[in-house]
N, C-alpha and C. Protein backbone atom coordinates (compact mmCIF):
# COMPACT_ATOMS: atom_id res chain seq x y z
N UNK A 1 4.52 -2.46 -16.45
CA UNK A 1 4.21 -1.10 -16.09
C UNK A 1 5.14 -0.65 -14.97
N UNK A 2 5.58 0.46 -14.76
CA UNK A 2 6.70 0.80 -14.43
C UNK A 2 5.94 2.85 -13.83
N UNK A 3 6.51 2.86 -12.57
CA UNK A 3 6.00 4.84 -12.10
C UNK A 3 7.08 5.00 -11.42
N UNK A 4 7.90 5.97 -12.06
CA UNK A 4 8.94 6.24 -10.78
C UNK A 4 8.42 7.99 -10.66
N UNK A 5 8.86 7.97 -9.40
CA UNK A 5 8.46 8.98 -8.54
C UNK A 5 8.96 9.40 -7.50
N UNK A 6 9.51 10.63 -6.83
CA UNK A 6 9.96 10.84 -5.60
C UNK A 6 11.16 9.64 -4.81
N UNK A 7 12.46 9.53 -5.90
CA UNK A 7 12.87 8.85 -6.03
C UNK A 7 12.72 6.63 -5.83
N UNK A 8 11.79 6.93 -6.42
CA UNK A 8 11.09 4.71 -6.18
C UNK A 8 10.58 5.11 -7.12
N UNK A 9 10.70 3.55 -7.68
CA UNK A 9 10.24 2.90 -8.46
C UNK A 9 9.08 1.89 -8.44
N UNK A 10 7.54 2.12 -8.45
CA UNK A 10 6.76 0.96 -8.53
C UNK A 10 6.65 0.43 -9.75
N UNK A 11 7.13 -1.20 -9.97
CA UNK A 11 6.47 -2.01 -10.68
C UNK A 11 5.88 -2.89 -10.49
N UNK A 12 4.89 -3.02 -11.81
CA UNK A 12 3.77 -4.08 -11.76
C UNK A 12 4.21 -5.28 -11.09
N UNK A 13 3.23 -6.11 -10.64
CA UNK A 13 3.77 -6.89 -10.31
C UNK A 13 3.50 -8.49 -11.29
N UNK A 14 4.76 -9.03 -11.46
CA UNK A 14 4.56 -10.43 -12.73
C UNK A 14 4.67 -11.42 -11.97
N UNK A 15 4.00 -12.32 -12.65
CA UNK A 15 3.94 -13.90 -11.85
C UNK A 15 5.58 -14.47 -11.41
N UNK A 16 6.87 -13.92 -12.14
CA UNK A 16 7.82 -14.31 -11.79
C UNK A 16 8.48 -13.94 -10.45
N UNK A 17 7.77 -12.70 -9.81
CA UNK A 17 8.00 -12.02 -8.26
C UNK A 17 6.81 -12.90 -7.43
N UNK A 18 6.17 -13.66 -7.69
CA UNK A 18 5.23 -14.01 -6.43
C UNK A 18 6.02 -14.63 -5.38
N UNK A 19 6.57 -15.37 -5.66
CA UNK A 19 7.42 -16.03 -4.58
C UNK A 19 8.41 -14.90 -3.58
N UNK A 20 8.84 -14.23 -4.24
CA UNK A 20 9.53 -13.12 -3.51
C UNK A 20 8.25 -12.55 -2.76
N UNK A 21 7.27 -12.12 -2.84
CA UNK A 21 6.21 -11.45 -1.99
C UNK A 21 5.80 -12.74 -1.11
N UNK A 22 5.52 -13.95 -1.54
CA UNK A 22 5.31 -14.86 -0.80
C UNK A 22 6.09 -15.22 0.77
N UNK A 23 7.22 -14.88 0.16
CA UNK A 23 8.22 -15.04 1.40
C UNK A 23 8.24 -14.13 2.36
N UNK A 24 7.97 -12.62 1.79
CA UNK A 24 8.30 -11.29 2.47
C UNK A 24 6.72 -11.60 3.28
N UNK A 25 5.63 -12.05 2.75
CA UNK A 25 4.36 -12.46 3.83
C UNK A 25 4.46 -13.36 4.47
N UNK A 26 4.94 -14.50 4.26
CA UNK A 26 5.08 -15.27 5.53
C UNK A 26 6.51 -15.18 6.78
N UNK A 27 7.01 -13.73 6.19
CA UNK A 27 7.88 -13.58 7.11
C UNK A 27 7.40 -12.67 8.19
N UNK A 28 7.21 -13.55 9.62
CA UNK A 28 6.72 -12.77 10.84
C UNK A 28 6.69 -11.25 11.08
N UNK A 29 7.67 -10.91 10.41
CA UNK A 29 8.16 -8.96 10.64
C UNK A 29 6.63 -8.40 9.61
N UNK A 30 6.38 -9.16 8.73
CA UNK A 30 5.37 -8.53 8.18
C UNK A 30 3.93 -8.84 8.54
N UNK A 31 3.87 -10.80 8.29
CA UNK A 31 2.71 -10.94 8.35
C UNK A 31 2.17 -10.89 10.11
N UNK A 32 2.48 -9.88 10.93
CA UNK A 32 1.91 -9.86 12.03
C UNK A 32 1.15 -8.41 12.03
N UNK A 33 1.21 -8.02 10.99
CA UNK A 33 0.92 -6.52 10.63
C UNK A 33 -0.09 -6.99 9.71
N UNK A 34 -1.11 -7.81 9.46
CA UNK A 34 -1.74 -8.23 8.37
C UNK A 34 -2.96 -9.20 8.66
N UNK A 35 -4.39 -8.95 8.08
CA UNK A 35 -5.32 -9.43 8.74
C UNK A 35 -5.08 -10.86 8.50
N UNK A 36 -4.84 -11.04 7.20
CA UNK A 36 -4.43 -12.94 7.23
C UNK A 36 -2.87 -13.39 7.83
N UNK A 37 -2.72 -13.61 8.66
CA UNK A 37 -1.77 -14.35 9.32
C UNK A 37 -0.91 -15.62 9.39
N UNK A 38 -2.42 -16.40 8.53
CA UNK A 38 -1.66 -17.71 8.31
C UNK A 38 -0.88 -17.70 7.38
N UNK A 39 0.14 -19.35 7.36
CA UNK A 39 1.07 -19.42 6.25
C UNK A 39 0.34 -20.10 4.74
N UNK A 40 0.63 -19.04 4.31
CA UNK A 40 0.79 -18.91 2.69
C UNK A 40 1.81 -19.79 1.78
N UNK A 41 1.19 -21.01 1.01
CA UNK A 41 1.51 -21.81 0.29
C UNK A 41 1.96 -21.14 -1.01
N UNK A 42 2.22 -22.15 -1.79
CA UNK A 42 3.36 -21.40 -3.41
C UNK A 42 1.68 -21.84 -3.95
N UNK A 43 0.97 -22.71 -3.84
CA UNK A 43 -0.10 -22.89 -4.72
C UNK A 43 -1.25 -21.67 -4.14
N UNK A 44 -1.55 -21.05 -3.11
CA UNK A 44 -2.32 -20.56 -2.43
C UNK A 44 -1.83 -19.06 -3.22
N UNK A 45 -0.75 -18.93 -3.13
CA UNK A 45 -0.20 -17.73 -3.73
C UNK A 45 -0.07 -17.71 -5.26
N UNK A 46 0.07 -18.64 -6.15
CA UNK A 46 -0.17 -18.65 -7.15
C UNK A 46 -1.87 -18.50 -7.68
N UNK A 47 -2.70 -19.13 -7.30
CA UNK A 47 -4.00 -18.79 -7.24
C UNK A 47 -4.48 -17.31 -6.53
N UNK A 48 -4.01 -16.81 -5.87
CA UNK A 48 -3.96 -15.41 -5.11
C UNK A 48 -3.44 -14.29 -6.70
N UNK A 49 -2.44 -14.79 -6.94
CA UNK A 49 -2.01 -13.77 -8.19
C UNK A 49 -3.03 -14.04 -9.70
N UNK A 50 -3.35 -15.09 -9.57
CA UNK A 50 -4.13 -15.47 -10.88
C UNK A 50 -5.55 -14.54 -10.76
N UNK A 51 -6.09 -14.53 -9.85
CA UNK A 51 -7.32 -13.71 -9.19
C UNK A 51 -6.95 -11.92 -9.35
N UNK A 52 -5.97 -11.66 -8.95
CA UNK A 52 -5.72 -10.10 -9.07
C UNK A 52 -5.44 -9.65 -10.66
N UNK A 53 -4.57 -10.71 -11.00
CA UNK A 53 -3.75 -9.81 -12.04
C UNK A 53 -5.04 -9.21 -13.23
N UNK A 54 -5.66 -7.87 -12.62
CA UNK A 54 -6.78 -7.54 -13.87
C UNK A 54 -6.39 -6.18 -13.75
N UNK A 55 -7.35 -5.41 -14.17
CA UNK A 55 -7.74 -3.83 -14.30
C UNK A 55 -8.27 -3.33 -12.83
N UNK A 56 -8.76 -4.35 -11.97
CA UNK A 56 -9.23 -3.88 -11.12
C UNK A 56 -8.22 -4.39 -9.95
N UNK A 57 -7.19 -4.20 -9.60
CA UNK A 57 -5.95 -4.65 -9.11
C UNK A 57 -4.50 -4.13 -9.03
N UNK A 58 -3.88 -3.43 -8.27
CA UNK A 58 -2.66 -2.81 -9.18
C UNK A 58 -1.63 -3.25 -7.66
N UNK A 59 -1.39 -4.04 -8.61
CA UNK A 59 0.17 -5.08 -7.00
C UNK A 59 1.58 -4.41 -7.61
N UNK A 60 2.05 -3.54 -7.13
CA UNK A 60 3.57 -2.96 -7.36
C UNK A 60 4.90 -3.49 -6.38
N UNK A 61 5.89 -4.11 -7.13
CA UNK A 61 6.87 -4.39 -5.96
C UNK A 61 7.37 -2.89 -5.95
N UNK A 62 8.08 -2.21 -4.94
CA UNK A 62 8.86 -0.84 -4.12
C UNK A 62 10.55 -1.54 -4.75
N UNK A 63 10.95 -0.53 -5.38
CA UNK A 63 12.13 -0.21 -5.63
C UNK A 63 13.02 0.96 -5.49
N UNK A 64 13.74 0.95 -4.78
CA UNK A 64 14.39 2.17 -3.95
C UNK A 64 16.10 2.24 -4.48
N UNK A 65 16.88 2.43 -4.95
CA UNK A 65 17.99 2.70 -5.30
C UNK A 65 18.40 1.22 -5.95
N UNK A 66 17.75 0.63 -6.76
CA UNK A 66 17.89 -0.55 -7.20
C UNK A 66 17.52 -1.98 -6.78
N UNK A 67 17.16 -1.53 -5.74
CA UNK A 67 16.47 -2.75 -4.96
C UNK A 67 15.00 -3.18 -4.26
N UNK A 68 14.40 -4.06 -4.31
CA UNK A 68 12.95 -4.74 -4.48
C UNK A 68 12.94 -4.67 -2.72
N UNK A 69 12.03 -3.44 -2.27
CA UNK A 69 12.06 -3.41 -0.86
C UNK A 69 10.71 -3.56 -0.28
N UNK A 70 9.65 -3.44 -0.75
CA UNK A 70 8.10 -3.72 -0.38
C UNK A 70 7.10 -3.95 -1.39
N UNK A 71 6.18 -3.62 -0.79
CA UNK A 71 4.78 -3.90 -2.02
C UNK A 71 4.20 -2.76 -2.01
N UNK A 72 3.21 -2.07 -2.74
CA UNK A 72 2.30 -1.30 -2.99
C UNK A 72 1.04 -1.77 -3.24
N UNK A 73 -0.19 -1.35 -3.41
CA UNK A 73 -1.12 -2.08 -4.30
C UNK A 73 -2.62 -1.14 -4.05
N UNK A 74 -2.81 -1.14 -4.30
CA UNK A 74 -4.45 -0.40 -4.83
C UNK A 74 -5.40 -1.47 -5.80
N UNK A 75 -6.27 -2.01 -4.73
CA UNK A 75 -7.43 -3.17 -4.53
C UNK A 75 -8.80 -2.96 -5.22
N UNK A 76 -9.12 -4.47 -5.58
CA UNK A 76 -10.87 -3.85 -5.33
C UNK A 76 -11.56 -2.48 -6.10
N UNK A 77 -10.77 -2.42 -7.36
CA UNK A 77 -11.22 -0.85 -7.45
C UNK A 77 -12.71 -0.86 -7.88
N UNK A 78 -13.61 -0.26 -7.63
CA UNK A 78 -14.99 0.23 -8.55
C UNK A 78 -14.63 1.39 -8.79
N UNK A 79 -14.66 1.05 -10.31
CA UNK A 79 -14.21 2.55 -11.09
C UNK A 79 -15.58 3.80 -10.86
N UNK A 80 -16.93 2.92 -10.96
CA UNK A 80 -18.30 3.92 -10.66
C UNK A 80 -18.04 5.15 -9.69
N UNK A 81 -17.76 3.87 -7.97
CA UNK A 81 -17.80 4.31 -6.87
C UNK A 81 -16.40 5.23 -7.08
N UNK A 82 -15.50 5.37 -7.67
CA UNK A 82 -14.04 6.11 -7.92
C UNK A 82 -13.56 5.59 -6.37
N UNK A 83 -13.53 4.64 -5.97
CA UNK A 83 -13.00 4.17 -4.57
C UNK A 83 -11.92 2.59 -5.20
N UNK A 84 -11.04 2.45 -4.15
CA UNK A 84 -10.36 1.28 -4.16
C UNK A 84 -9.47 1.05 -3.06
N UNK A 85 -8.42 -0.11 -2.33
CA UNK A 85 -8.22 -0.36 -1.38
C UNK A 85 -7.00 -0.48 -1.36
N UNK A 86 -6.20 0.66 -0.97
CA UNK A 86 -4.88 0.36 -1.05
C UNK A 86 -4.27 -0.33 -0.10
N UNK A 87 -2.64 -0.33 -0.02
CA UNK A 87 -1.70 -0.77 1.19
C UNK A 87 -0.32 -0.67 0.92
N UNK A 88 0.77 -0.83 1.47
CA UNK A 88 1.82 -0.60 1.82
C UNK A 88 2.53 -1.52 2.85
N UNK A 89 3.83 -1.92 1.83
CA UNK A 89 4.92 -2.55 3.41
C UNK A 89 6.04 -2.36 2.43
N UNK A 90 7.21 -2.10 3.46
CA UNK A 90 8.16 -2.18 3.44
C UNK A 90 8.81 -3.69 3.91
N UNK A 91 9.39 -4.06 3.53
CA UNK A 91 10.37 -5.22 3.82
C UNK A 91 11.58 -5.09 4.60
N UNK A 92 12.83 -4.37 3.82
CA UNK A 92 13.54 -3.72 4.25
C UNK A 92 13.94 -3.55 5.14
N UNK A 93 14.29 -3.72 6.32
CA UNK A 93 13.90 -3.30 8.09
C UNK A 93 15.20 -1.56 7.89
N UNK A 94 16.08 -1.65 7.06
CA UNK A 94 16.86 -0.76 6.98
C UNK A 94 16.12 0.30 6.65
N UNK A 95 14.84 0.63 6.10
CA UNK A 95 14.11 1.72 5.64
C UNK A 95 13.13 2.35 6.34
N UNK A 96 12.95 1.39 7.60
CA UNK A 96 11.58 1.22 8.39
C UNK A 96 12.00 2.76 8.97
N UNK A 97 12.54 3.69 9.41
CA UNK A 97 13.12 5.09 9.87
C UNK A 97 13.07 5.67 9.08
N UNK A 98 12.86 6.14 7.67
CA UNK A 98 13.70 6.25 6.70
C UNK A 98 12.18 7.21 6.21
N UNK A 99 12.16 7.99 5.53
CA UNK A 99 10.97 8.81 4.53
C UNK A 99 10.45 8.09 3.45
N UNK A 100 10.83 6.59 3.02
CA UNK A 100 10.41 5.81 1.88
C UNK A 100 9.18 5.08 1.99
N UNK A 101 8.49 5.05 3.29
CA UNK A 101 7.21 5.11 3.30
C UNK A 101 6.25 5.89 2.33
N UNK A 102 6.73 7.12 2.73
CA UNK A 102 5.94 8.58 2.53
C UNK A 102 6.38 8.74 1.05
N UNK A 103 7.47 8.30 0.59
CA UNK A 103 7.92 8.64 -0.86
C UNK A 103 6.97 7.45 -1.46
N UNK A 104 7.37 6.25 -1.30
CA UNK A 104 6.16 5.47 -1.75
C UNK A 104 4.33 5.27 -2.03
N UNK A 105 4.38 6.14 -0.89
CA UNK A 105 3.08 6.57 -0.97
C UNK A 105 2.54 7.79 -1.95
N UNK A 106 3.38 8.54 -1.94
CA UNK A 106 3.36 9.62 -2.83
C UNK A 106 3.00 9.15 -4.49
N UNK A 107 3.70 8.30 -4.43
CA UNK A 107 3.99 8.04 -6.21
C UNK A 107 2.78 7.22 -6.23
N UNK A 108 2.27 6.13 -4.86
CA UNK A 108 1.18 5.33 -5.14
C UNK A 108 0.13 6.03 -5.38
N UNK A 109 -0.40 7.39 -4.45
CA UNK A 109 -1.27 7.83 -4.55
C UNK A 109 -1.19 9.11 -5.73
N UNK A 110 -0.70 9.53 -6.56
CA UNK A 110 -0.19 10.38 -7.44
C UNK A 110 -1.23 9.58 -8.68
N UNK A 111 -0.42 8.04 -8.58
CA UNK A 111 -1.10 7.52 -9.30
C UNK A 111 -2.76 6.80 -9.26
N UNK A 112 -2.51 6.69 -8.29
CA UNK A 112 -4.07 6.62 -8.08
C UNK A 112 -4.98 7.73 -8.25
N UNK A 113 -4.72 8.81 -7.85
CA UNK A 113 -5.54 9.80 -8.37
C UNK A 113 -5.30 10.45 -9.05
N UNK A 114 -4.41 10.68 -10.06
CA UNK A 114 -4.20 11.05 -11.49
C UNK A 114 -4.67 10.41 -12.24
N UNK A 115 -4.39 9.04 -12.34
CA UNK A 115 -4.25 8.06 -13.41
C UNK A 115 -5.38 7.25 -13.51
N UNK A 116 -5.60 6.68 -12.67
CA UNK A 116 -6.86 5.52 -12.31
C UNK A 116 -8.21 6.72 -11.97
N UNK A 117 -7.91 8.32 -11.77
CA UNK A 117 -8.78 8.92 -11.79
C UNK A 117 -10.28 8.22 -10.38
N UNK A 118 -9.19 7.71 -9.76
CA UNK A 118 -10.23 7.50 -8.08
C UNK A 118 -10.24 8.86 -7.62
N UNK A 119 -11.13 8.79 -6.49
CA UNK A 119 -11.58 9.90 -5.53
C UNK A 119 -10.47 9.93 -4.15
N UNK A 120 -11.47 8.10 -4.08
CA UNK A 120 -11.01 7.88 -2.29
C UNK A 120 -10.05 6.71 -2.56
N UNK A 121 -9.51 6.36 -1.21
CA UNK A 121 -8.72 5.62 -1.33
C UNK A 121 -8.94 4.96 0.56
N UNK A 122 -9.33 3.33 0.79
CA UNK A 122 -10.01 3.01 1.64
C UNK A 122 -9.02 1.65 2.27
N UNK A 123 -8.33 2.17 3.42
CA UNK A 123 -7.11 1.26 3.98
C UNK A 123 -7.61 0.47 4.78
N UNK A 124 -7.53 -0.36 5.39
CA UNK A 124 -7.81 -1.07 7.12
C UNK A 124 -6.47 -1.20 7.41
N UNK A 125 -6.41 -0.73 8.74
CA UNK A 125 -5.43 -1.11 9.82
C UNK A 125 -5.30 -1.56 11.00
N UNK A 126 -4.53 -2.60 11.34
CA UNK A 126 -4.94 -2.81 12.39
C UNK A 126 -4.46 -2.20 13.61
N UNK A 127 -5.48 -2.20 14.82
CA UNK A 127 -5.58 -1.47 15.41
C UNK A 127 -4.78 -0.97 16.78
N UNK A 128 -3.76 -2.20 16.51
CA UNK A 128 -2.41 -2.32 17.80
C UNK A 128 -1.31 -1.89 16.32
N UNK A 129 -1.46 -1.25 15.05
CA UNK A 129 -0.40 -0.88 14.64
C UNK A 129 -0.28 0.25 14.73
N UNK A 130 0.55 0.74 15.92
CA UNK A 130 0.25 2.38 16.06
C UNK A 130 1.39 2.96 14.92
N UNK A 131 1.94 2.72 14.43
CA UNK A 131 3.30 3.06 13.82
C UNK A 131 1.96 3.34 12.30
N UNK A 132 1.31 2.57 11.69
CA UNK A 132 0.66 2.36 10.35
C UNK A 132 -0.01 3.54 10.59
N UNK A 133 -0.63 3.62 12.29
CA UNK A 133 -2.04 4.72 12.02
C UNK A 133 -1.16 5.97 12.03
N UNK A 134 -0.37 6.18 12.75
CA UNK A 134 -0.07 7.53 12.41
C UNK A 134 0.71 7.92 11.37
N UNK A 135 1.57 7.23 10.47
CA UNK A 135 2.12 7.12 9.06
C UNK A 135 0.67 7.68 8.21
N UNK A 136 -0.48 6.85 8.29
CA UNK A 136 -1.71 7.07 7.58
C UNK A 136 -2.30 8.62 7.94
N UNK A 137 -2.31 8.78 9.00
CA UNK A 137 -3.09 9.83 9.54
C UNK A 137 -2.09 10.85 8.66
N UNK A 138 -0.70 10.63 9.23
CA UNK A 138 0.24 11.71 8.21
C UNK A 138 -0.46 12.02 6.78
N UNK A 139 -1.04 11.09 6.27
CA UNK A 139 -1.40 11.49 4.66
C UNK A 139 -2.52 11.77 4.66
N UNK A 140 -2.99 12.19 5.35
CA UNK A 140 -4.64 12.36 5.41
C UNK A 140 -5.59 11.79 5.65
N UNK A 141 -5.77 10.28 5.60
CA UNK A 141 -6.26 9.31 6.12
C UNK A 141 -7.02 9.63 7.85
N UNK A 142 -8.61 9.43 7.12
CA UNK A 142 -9.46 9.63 8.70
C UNK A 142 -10.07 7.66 8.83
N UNK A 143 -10.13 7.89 10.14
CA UNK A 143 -10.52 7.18 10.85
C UNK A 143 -12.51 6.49 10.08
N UNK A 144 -12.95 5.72 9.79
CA UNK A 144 -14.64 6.04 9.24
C UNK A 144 -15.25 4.80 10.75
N UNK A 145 -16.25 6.02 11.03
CA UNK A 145 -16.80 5.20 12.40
C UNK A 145 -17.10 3.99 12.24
N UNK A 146 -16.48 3.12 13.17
CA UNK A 146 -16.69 1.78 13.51
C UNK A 146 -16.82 1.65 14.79
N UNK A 147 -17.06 -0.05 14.76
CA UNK A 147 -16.74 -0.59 16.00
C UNK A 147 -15.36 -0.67 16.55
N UNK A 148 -15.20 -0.29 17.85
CA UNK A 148 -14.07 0.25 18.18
C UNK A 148 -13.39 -1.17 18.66
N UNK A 149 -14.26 -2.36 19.12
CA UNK A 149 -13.95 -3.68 18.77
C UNK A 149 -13.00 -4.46 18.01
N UNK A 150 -13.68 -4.05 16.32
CA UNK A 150 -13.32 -4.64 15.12
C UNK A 150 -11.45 -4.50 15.48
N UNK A 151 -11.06 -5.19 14.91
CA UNK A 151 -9.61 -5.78 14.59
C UNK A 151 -8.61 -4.88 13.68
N UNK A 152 -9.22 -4.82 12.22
CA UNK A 152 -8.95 -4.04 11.38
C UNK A 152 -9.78 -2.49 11.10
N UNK A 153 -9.16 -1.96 11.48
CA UNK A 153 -9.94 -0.21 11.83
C UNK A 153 -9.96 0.14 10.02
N UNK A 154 -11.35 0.40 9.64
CA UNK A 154 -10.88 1.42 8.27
C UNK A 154 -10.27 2.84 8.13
N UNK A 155 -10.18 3.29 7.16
CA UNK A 155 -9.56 4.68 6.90
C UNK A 155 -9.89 4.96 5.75
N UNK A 156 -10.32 6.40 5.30
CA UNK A 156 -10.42 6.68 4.38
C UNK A 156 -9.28 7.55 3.84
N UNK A 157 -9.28 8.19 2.75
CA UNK A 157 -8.21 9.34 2.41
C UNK A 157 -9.01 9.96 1.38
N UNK A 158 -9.59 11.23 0.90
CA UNK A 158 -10.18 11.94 -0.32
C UNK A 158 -9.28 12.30 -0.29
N UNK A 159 -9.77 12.54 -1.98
CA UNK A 159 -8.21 13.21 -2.74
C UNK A 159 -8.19 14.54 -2.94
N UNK A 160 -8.91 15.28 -2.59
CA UNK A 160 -8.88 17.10 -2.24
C UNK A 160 -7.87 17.14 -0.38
N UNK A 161 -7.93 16.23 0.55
CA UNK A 161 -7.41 16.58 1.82
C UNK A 161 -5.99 15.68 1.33
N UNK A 162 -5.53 14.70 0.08
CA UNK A 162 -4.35 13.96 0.03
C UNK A 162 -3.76 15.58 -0.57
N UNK A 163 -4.36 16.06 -1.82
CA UNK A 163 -3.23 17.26 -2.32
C UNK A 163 -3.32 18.41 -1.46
N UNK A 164 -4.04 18.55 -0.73
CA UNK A 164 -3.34 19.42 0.89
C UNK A 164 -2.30 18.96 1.46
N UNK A 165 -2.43 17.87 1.83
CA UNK A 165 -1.30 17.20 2.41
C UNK A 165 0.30 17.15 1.68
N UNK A 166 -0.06 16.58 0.50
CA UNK A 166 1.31 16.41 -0.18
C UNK A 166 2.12 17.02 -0.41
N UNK A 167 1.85 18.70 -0.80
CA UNK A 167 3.33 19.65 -0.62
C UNK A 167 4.35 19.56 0.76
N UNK A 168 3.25 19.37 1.88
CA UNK A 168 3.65 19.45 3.05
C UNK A 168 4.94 18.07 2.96
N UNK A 169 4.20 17.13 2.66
CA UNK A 169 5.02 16.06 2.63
C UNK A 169 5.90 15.40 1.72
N UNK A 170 6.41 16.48 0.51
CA UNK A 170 7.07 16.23 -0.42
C UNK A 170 8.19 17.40 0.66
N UNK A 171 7.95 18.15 1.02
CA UNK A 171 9.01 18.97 1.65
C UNK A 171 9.67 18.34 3.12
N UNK A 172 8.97 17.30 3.31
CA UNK A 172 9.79 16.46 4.36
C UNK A 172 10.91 15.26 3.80
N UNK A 173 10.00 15.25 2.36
CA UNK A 173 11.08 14.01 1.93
C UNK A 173 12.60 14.06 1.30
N UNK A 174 12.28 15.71 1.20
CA UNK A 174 13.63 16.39 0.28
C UNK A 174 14.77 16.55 1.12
């Protein structure tokens, strides 16, 4: 499965890329941005992909002018609840400035609420990533009361305040 959009490309993700995501998570630039921290084995990660790869799961590697630069993914879905758990990274460090966040997100959430026909869309972040929260907040993404404690802060996003948002932010990406 294959969405290109706002120039990227998400594809599915196949058991022959795990190792490539494997690496891009146990590489410090990422996994310090990430509630599991520890290092991630080839068997730990192979059992990790065997568990997702369903209907209720959608792991996309980020492809940007030909090249495999992050992940996408929309989690956990309950189709009932029309809710599921997305996320986002870039790899890349050359992109980390760059509008391919926001283009990525676009096409993720396009598809998520076109296609998969969700409502909400329900992130955690953590809470020393100020760079994630306000990227998130950019798309509409609110804050849902917690403990101001907790580690990983949730977020929500409805999809009536994402297509407010998105003209705005298709005209930044152009």
């Amino acid at each position: 499965m294959k969405i290109s959009a706002y120039n990227v490309t998400l594809t599915r993700l196949t058991e022959d890329k795990i190792e490539l995501i494997r690496q891009w998570r146990n590489d410090p630039k990422i996994s310090q941005y990430m509630e599991y921290r520890e290092h991630i084995t080839a068997e730990m990660q192979l059992n990790w992909f065997r568990k997702i790869d369903n209907e209720n799961n959608y792991y996309f590697i980020i492809e940007f002018e030909g090249k495999e630069i992050g992940l996408a993914n929309i989690r956990d879905i309950d189709y009932d609840k029309k809710i599921g758990e997305g996320g986002i990274f870039i790899y890349d460090e050359s992109l980390l400035n760059s509008t391919i966040s926001f283009q990525t997100a676009l096409c993720s959430n396009d598809f998520i609420f076109e296609e998969l026909k969700l409502d909400r869309i329900l992130i955690h972040v953590l809470k020393n990533n100020k760079r994630a929260i306000l990227f998130n907040k950019a798309l509409g993404y609110v804050r849902i009361d917690s403990d101001e404690s907790v580690e990983n802060q949730p977020y929500i996003l409805e999809k009536d305040i994402y297509y407010k948002k998105r003209n705005s932010l298709i005209n930044l990406i152009q």
